[in-house]
C-alpha atoms as a PDB file:
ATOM      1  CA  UNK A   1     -11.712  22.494   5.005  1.00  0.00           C
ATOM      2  CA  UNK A   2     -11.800  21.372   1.640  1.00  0.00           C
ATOM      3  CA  UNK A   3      -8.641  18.632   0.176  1.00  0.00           C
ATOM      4  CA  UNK A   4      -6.431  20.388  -2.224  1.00  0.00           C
ATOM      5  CA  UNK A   5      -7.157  19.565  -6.142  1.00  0.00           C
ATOM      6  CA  UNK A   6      -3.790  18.549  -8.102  1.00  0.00           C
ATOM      7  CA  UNK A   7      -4.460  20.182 -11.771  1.00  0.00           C
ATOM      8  CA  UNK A   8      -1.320  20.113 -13.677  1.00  0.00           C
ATOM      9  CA  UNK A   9      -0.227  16.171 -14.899  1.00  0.00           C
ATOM     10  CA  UNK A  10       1.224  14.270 -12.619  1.00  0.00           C
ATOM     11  CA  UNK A  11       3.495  11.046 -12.951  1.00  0.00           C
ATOM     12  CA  UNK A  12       1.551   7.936 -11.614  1.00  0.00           C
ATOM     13  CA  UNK A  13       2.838   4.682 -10.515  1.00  0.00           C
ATOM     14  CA  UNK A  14       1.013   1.714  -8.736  1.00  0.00           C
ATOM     15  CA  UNK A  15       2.983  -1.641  -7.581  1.00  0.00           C
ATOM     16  CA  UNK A  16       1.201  -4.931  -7.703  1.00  0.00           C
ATOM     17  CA  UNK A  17       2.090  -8.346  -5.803  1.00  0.00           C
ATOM     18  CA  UNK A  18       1.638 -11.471  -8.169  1.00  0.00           C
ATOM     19  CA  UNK A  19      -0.397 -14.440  -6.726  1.00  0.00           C
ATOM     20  CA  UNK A  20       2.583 -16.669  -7.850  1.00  0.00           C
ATOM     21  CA  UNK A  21       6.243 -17.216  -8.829  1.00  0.00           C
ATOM     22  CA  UNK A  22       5.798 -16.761 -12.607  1.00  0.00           C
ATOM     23  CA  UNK A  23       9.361 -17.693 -13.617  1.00  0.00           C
ATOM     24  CA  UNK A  24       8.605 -21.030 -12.836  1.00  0.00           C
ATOM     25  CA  UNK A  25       5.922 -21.177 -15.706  1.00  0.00           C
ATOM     26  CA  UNK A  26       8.493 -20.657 -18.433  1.00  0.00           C
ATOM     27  CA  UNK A  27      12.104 -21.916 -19.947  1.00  0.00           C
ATOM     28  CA  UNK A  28      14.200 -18.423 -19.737  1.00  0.00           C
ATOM     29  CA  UNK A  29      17.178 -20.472 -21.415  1.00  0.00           C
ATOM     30  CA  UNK A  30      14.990 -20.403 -24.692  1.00  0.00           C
ATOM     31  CA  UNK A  31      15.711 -16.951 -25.592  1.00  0.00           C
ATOM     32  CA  UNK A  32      18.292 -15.294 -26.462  1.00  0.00           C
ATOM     33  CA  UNK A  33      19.840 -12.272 -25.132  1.00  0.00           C
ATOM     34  CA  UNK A  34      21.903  -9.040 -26.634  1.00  0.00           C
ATOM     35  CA  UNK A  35      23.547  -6.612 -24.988  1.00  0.00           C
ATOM     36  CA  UNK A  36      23.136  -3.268 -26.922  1.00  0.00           C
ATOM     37  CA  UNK A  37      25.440  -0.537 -27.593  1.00  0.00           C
ATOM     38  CA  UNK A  38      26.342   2.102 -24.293  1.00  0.00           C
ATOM     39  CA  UNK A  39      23.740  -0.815 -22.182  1.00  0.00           C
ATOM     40  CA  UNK A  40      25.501  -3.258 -19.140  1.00  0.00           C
ATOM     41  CA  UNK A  41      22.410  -4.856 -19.428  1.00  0.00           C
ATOM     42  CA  UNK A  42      20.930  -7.809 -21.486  1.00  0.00           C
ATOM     43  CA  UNK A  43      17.522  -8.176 -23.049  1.00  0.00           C
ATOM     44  CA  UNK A  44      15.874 -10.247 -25.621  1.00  0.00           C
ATOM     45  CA  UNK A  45      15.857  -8.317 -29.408  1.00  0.00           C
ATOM     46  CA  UNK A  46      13.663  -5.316 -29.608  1.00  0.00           C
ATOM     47  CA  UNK A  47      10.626  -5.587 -31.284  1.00  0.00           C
ATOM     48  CA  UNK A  48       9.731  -8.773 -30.206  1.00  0.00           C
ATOM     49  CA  UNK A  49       6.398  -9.413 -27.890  1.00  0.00           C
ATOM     50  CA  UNK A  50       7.147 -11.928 -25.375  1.00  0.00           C
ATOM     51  CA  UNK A  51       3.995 -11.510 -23.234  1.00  0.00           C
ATOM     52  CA  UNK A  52       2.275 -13.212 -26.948  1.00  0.00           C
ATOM     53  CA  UNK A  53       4.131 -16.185 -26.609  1.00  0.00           C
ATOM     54  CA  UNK A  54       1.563 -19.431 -25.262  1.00  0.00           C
ATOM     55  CA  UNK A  55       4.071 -20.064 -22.531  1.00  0.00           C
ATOM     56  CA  UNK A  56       3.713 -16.812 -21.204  1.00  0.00           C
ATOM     57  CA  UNK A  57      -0.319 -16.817 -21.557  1.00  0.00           C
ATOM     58  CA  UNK A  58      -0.669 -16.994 -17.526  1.00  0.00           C
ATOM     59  CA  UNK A  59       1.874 -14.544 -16.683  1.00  0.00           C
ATOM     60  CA  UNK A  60      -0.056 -12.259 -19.601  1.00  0.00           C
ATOM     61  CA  UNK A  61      -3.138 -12.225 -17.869  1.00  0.00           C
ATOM     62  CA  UNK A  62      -2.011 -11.590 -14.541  1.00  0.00           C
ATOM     63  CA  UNK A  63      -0.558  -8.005 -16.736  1.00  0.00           C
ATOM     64  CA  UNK A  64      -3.594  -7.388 -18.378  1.00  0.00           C
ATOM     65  CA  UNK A  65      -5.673  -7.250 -14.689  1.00  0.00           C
ATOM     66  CA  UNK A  66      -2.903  -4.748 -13.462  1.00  0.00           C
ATOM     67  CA  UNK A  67      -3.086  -2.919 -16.206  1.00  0.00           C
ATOM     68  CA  UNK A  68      -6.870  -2.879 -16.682  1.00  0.00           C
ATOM     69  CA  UNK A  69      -6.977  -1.878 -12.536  1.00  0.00           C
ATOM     70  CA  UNK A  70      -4.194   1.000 -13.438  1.00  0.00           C
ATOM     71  CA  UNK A  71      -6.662   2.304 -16.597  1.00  0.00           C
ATOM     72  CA  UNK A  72      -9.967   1.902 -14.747  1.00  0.00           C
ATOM     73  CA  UNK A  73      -8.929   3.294 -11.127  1.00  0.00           C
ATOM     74  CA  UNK A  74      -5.800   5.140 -11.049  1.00  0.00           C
ATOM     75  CA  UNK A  75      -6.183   6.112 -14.347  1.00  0.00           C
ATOM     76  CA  UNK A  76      -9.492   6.657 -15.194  1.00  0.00           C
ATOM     77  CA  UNK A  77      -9.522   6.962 -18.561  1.00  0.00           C
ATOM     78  CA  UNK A  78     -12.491   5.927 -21.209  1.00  0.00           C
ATOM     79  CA  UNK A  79     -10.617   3.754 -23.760  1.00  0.00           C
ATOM     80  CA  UNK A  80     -12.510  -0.001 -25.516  1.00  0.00           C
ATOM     81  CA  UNK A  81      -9.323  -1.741 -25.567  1.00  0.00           C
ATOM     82  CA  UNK A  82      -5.768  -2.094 -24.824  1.00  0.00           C
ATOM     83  CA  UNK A  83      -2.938  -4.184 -26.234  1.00  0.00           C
ATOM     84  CA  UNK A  84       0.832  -4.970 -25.629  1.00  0.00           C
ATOM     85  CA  UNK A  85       2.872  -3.112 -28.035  1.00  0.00           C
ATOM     86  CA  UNK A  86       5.874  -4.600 -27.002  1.00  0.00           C
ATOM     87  CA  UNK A  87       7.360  -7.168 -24.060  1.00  0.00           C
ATOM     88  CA  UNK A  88      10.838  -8.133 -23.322  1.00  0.00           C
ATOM     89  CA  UNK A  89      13.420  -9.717 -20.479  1.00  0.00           C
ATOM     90  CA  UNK A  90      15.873  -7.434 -18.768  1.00  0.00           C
ATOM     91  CA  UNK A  91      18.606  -9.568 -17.186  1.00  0.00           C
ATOM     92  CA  UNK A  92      20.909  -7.281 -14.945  1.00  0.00           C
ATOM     93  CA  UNK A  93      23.953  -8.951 -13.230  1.00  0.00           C
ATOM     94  CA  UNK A  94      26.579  -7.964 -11.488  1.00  0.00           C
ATOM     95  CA  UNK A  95      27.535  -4.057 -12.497  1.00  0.00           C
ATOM     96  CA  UNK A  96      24.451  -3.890 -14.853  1.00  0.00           C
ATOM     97  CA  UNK A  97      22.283  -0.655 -14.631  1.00  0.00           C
ATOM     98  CA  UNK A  98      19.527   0.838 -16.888  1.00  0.00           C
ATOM     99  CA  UNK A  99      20.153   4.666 -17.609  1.00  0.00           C
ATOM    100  CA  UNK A 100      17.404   7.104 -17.652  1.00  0.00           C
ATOM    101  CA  UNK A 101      14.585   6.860 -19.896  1.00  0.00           C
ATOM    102  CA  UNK A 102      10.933   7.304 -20.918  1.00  0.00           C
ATOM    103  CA  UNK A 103       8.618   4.902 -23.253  1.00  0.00           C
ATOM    104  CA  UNK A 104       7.328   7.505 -25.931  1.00  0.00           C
ATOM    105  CA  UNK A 105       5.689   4.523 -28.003  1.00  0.00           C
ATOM    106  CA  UNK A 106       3.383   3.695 -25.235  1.00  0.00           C
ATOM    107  CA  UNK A 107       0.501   4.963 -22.479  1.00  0.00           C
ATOM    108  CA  UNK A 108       1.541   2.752 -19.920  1.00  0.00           C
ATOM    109  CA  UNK A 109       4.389   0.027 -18.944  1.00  0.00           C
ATOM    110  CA  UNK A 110       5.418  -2.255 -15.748  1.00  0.00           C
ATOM    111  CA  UNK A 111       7.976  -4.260 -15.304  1.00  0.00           C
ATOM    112  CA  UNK A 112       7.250  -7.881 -12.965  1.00  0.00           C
ATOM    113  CA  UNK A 113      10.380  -8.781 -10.783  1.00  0.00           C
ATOM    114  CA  UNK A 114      10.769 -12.076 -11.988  1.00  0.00           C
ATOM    115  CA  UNK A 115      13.782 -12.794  -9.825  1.00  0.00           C
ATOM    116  CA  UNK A 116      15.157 -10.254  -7.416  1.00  0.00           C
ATOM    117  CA  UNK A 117      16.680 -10.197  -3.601  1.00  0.00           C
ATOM    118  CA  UNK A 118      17.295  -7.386  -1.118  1.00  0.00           C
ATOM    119  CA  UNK A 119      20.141  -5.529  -2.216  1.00  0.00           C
ATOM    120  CA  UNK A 120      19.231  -5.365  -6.451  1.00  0.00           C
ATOM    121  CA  UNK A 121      18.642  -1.644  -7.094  1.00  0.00           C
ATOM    122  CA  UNK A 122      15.703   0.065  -6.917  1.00  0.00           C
ATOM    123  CA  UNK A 123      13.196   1.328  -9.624  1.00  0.00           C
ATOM    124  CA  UNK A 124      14.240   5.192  -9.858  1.00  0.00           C
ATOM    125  CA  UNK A 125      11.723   7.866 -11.501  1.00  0.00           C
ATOM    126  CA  UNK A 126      13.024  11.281 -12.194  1.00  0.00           C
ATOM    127  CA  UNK A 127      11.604  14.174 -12.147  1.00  0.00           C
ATOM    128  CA  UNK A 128      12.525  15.776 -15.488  1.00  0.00           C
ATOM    129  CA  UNK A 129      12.875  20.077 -15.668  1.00  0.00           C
ATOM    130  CA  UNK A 130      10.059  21.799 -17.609  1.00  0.00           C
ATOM    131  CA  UNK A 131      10.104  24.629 -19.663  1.00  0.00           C
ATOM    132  CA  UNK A 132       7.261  26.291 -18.528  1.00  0.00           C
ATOM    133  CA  UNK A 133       8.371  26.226 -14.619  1.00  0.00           C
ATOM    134  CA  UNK A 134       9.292  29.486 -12.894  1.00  0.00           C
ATOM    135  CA  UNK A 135      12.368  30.754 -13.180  1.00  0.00           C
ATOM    136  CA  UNK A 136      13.296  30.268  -9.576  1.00  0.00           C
ATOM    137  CA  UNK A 137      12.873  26.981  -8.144  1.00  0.00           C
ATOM    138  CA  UNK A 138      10.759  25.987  -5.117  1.00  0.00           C
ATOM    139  CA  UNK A 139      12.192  22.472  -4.491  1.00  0.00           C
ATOM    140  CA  UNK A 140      14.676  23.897  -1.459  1.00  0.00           C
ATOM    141  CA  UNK A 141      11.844  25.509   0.629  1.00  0.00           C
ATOM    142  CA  UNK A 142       9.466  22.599   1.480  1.00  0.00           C
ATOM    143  CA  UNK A 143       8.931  21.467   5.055  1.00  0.00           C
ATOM    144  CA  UNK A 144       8.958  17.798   4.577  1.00  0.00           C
ATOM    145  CA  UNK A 145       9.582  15.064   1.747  1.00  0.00           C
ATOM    146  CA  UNK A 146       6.463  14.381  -0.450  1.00  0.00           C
ATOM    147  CA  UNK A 147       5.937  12.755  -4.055  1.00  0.00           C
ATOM    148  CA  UNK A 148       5.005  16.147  -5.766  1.00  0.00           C
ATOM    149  CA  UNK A 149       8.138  18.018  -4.120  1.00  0.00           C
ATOM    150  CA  UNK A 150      10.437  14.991  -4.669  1.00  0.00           C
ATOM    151  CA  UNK A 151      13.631  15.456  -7.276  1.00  0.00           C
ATOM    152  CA  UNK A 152      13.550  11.287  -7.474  1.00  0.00           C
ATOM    153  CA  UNK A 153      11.804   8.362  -6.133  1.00  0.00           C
ATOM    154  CA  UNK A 154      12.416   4.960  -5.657  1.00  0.00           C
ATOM    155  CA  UNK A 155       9.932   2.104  -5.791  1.00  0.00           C
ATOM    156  CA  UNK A 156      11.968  -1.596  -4.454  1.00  0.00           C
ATOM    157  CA  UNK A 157      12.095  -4.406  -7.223  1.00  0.00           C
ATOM    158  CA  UNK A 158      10.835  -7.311  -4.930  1.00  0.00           C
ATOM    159  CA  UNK A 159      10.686 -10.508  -5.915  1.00  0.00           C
ATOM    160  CA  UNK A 160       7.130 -11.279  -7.663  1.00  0.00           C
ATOM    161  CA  UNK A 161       5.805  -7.520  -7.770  1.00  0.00           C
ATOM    162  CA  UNK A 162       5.210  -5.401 -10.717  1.00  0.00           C
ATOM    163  CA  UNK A 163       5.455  -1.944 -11.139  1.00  0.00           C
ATOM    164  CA  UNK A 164       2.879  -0.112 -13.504  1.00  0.00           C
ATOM    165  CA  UNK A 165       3.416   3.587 -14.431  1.00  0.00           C
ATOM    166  CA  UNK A 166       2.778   6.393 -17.000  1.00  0.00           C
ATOM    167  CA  UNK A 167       5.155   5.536 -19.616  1.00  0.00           C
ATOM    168  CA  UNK A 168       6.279   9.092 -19.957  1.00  0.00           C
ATOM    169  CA  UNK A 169       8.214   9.326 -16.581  1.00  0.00           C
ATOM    170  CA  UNK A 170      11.905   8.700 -17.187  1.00  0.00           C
ATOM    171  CA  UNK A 171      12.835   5.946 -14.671  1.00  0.00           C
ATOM    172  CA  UNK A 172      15.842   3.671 -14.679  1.00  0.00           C
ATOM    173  CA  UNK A 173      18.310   1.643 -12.294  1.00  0.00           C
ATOM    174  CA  UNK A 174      21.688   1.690 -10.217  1.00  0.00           C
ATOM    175  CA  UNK A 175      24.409  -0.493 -10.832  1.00  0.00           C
ATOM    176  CA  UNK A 176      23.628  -3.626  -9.487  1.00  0.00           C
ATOM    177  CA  UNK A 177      26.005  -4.555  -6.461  1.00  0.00           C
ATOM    178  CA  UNK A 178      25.661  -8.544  -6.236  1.00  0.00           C
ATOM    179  CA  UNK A 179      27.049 -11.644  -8.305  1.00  0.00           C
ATOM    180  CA  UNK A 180      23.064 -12.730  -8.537  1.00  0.00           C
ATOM    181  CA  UNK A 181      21.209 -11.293 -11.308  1.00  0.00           C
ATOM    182  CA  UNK A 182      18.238  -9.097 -11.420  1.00  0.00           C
ATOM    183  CA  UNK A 183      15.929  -9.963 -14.295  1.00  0.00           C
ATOM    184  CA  UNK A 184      12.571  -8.414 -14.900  1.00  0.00           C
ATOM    185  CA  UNK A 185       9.804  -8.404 -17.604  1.00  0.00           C
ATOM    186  CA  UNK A 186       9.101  -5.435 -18.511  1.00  0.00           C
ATOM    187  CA  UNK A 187       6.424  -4.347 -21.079  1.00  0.00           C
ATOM    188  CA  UNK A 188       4.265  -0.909 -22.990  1.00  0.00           C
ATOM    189  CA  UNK A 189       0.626  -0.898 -23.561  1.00  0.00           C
ATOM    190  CA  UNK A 190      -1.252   0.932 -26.280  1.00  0.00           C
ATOM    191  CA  UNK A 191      -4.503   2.047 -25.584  1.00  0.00           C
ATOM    192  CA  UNK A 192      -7.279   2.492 -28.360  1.00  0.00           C
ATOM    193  CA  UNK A 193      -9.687   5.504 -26.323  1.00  0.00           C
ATOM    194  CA  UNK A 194     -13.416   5.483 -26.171  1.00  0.00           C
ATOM    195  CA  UNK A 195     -14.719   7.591 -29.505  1.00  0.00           C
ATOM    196  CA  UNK A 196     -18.004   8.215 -28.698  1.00  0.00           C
ATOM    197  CA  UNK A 197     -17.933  12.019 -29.439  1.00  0.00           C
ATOM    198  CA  UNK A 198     -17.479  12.329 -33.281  1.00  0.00           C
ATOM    199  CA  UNK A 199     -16.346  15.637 -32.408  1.00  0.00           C
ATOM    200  CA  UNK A 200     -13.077  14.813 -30.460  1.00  0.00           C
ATOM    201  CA  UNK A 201     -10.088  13.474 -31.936  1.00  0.00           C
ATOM    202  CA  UNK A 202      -9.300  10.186 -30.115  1.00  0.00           C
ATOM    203  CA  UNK A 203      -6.382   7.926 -30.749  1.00  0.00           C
ATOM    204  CA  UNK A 204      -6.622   4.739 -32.487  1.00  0.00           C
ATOM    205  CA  UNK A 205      -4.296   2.131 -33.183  1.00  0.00           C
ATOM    206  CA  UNK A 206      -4.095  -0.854 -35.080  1.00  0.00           C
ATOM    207  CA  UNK A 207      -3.570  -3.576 -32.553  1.00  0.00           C
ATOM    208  CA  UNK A 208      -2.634  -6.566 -35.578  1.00  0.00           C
ATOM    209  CA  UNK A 209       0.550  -4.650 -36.419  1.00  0.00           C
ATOM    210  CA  UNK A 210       1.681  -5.303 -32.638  1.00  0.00           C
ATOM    211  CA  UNK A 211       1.572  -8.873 -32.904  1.00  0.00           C
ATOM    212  CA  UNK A 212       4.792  -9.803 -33.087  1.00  0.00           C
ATOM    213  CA  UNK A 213       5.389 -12.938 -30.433  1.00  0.00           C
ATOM    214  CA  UNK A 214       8.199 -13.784 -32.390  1.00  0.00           C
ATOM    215  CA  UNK A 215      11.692 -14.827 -30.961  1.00  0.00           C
ATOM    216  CA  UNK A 216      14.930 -16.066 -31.341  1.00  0.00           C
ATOM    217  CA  UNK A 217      15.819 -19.422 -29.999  1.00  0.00           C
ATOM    218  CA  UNK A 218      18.975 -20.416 -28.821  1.00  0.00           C
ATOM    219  CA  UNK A 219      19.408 -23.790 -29.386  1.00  0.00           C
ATOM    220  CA  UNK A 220      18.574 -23.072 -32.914  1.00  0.00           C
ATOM    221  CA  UNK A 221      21.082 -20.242 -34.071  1.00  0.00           C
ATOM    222  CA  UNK A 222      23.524 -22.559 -32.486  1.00  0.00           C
ATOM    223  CA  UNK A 223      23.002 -25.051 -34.869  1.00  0.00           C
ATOM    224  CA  UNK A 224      23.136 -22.967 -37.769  1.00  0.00           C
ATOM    225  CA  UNK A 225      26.311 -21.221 -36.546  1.00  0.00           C
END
């Protein structure tokens, strides 16, 4: 008997255990943190591209070979290159969630658990109501649990793993319960697709108007203040 074929899109999401502790390989106190309007959490500025920063260089490569894995083999898409469109520290502490939300500006994204213990909330992805389903729904009538029947799914946050995903699935996070903080670096990839096929319309992207390691550093707007 021949496996069933999945032909509509499907959400994809891969985890990934780091060889090391990579918060040891940089100074978080250097950057600064806001806390943006209806967010609990903090995170460095928008716009800014930690993963281009030299201190981050290691931790950046160990990304790039996820992501490369996640294009190549889960994936399996023809592209040349990819980039980092954007990078950026979540810090989460006590009573700090993320709210539901997608990356539009992106293929795909991760977040590394850069420090995290058992009982920081889990990773949730939602599934999110189409217009083009049936009228009636089918998600009370399966037999068992199962990733393509499931309303939401959680994927832990341990300590030194990464989560890489299509950055179209709206995901976010619970409150967090404990006085220890979560934090996380989380990041979006752009891909520029094989064009091979003058025929096809491929996106392209132009990866020097991503390069933006620029950030703000603590110690300094102190000064000035």
């Amino acid at each position: 008997m021949t496996e069933a074929i999945a032909i509509f899109p499907t959400g994809l999401v891969k985890p990934y255990k780091a060889p090391k502790h990579y918060m040891d390989t940089f100074d978080i106190r250097k950057y600064l943190f806001e806390q943006y309007p209806s967010e609990t959490k903090l995170r460095t500025p928008k716009f800014n591209n930690l993963l281009l920063l030299p201190e981050m260089a290691e931790l950046a490569e160990f990304v790039k070979s996820c992501a490369k894995d996640f294009l190549d083999n889960v994936m399996q898409v023809d592209y040349d290159d990819f980039f980092f469109a954007e990078s950026w520290l979540n810090v989460s502490g006590k009573g700090g969630y993320q709210k539901m939300h997608n990356h539009s500006n992106s293929v795909i994204s991760g977040c590394i658990y850069l420090q995290s213990e058992e009982g920081h909330p889990a990773l949730n992805f939602r599934r999110q109501k189409q217009e083009f389903e049936p009228f009636f729904s089918l998600m009370e009538h399966y037999k068992a649990g199962n990733p393509n029947t499931a309303y939401e799914l959680s994927f832990p946050c341990t300590q030194d793993t990464m989560n890489v995903f299509s950055s179209w699935m709206y995901h976010g996070h619970q409150p967090n319960p404990l006085e220890t903080e979560r934090i996380g670096l989380a990041w979006n990839i752009l891909v520029n697709f094989a064009v091979e096929d003058k025929d096809l319309y491929r996106l392209s992207f132009d990866k020097d108007a991503y390069n933006r390691p620029a950030v703000f550093v603590k110690e300094e707007l102190d000064k000035d203040s």
